[in-house]
N, C-alpha and C. Protein backbone atom coordinates (compact mmCIF):
# COMPACT_ATOMS: atom_id res chain seq x y z
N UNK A 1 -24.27 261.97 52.75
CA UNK A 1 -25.55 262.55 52.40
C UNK A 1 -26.31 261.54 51.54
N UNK A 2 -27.45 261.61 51.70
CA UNK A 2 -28.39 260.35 51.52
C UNK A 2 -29.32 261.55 50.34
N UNK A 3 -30.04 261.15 49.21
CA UNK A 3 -31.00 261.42 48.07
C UNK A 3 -31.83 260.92 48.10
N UNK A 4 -32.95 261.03 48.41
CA UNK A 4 -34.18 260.35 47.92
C UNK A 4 -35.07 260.99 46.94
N UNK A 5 -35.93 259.83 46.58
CA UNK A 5 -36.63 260.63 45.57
C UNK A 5 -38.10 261.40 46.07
N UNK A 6 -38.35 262.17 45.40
CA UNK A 6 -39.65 263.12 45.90
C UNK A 6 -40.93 262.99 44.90
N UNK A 7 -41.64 262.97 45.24
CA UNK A 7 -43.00 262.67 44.28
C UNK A 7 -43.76 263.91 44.62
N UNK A 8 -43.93 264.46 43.16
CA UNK A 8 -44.72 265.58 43.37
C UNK A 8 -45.92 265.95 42.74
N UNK A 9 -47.47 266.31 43.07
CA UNK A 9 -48.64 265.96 42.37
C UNK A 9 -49.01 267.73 42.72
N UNK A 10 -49.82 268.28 41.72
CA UNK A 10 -50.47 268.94 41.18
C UNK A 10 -51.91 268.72 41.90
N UNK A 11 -52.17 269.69 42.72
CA UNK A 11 -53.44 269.91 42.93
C UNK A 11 -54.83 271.17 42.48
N UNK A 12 -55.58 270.67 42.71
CA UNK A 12 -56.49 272.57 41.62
C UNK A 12 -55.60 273.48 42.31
N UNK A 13 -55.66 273.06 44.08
CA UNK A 13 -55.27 274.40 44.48
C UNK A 13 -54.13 274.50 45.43
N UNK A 14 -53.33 273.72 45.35
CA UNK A 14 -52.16 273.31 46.21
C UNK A 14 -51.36 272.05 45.55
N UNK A 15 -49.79 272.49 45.92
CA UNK A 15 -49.56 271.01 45.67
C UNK A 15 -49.04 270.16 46.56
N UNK A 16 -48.64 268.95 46.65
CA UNK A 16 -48.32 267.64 47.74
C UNK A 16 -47.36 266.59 46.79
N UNK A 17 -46.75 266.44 48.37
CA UNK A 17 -45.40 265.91 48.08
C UNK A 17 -45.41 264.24 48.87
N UNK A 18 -44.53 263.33 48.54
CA UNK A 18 -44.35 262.21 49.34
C UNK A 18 -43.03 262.16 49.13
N UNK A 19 -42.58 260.94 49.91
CA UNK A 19 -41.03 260.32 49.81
C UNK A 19 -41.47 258.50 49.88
N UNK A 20 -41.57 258.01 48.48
CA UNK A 20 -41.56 256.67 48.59
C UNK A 20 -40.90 255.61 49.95
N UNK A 21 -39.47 255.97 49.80
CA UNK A 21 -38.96 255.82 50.99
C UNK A 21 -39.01 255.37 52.34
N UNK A 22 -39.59 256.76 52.66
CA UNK A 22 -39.64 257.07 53.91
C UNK A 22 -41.39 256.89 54.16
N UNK A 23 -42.23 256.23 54.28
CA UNK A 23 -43.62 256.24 54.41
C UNK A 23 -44.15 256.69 55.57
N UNK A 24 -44.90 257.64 55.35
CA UNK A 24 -45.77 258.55 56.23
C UNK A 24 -44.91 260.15 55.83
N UNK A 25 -43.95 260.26 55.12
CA UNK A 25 -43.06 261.74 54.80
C UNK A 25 -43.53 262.37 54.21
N UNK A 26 -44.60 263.51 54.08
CA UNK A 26 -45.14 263.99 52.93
C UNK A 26 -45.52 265.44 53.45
N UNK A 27 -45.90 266.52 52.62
CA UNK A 27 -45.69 267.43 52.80
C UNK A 27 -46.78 268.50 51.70
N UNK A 28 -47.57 269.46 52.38
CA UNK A 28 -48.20 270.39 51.30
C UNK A 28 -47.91 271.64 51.27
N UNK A 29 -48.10 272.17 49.85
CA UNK A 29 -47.65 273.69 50.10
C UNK A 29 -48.41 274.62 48.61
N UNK A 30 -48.45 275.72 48.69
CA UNK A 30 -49.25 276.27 48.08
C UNK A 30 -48.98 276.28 46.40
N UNK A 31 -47.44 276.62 46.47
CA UNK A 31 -46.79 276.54 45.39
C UNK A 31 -45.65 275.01 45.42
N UNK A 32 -45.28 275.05 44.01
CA UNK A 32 -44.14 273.74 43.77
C UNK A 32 -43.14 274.40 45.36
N UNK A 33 -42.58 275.30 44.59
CA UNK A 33 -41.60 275.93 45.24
C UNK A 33 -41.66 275.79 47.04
N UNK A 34 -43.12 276.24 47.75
CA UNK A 34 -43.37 276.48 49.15
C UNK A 34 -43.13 274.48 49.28
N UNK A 35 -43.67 273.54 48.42
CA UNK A 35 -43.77 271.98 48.95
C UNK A 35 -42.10 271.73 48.90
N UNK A 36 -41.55 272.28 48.45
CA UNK A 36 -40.01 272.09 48.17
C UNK A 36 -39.28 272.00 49.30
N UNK A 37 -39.79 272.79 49.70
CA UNK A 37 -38.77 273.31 51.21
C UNK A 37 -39.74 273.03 52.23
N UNK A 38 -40.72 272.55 51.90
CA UNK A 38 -41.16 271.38 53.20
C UNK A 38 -40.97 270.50 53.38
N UNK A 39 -41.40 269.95 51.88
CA UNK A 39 -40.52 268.13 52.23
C UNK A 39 -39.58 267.99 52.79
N UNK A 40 -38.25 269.00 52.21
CA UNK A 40 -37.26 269.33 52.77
C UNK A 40 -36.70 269.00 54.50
N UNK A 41 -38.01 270.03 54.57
CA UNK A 41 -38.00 269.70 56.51
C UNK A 41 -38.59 268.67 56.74
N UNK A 42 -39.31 268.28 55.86
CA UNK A 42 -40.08 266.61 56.41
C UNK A 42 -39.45 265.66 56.53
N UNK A 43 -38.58 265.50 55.68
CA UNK A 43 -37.17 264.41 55.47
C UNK A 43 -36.78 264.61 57.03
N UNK A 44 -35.64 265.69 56.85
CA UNK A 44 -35.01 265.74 57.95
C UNK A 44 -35.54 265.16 59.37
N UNK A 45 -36.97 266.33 59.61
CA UNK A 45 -37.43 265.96 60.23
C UNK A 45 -37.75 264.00 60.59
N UNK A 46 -38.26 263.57 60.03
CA UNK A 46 -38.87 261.86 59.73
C UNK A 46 -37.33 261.06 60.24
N UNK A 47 -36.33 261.81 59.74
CA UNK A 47 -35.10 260.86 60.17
C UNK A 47 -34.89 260.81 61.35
N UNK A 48 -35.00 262.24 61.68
CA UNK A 48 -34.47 262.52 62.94
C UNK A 48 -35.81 261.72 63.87
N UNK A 49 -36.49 261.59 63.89
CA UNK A 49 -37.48 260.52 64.98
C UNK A 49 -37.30 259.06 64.51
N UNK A 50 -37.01 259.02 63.41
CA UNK A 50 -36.29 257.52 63.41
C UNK A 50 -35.04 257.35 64.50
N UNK A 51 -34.16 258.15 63.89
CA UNK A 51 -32.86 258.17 64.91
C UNK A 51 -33.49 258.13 66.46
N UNK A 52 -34.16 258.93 66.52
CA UNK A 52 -34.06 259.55 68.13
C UNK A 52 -34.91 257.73 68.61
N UNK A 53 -35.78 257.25 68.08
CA UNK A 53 -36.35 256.10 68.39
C UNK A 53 -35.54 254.68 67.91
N UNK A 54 -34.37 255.02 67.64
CA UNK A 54 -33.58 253.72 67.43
C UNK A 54 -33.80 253.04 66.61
N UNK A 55 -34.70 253.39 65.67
CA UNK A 55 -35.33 252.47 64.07
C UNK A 55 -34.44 253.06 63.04
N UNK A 56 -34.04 252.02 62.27
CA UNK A 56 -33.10 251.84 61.38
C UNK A 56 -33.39 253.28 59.84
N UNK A 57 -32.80 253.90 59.42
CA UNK A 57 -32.95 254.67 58.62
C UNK A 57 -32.95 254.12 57.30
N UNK A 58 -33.96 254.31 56.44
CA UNK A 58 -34.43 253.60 54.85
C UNK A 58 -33.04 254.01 53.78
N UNK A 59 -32.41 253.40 53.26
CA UNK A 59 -31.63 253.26 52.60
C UNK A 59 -32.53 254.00 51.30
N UNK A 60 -32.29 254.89 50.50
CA UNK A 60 -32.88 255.30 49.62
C UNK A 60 -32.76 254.34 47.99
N UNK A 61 -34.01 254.01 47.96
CA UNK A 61 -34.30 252.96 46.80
C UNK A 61 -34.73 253.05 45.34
N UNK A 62 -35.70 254.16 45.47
CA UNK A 62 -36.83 254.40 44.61
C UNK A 62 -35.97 255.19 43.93
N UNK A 63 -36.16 255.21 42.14
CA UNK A 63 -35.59 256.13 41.41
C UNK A 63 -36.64 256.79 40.28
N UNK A 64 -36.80 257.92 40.40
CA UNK A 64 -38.16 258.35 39.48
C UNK A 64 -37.33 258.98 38.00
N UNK A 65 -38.28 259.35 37.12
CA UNK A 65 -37.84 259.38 35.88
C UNK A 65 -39.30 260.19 34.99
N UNK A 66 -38.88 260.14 33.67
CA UNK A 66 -40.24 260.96 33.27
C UNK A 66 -39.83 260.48 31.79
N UNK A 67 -40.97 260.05 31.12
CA UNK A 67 -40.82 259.01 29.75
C UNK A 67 -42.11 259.90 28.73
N UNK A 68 -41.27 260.63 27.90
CA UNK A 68 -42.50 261.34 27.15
C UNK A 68 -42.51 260.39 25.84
N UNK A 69 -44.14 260.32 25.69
CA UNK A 69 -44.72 259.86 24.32
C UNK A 69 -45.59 260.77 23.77
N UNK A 70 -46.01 260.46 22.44
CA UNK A 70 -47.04 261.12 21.71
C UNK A 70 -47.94 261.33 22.30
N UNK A 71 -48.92 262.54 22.52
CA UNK A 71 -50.31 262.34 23.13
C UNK A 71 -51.05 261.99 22.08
């Protein structure tokens, strides 16, 4: 089982997801929660047409993190 990391942005009215990774993998949904379990399928999905097209699958690279300072 392979981890990648997920990037997740805050919209007024929706939010959206990417996978550094995997480019073009991204995913929207109304709530955190609904983009969760899309990306979800987006991953999967994105591999599986890699596979099925014989292109090499992205080794997962990117490591995200969260660094609080003073405001």
């Amino acid at each position: 089982m392979k981890a990648y990391a997920v990037l997740y942005e805050r919209g007024d009215r929706n939010w959206s997801a990417y996978v550094p990774d995997l480019p073009g993998c991204v995913a929207t949904g109304k709530t955190r929660e609904e983009v969760e379990q899309r990306i979800r399928e987006a991953i999967a999905f994105h591999i599986e047409g890699l596979v099925m097209d014989g292109e090499p699958v992205p080794e997962p690279t990117v490591e995200a993190g969260t660094i609080s300072v003073p405001a």
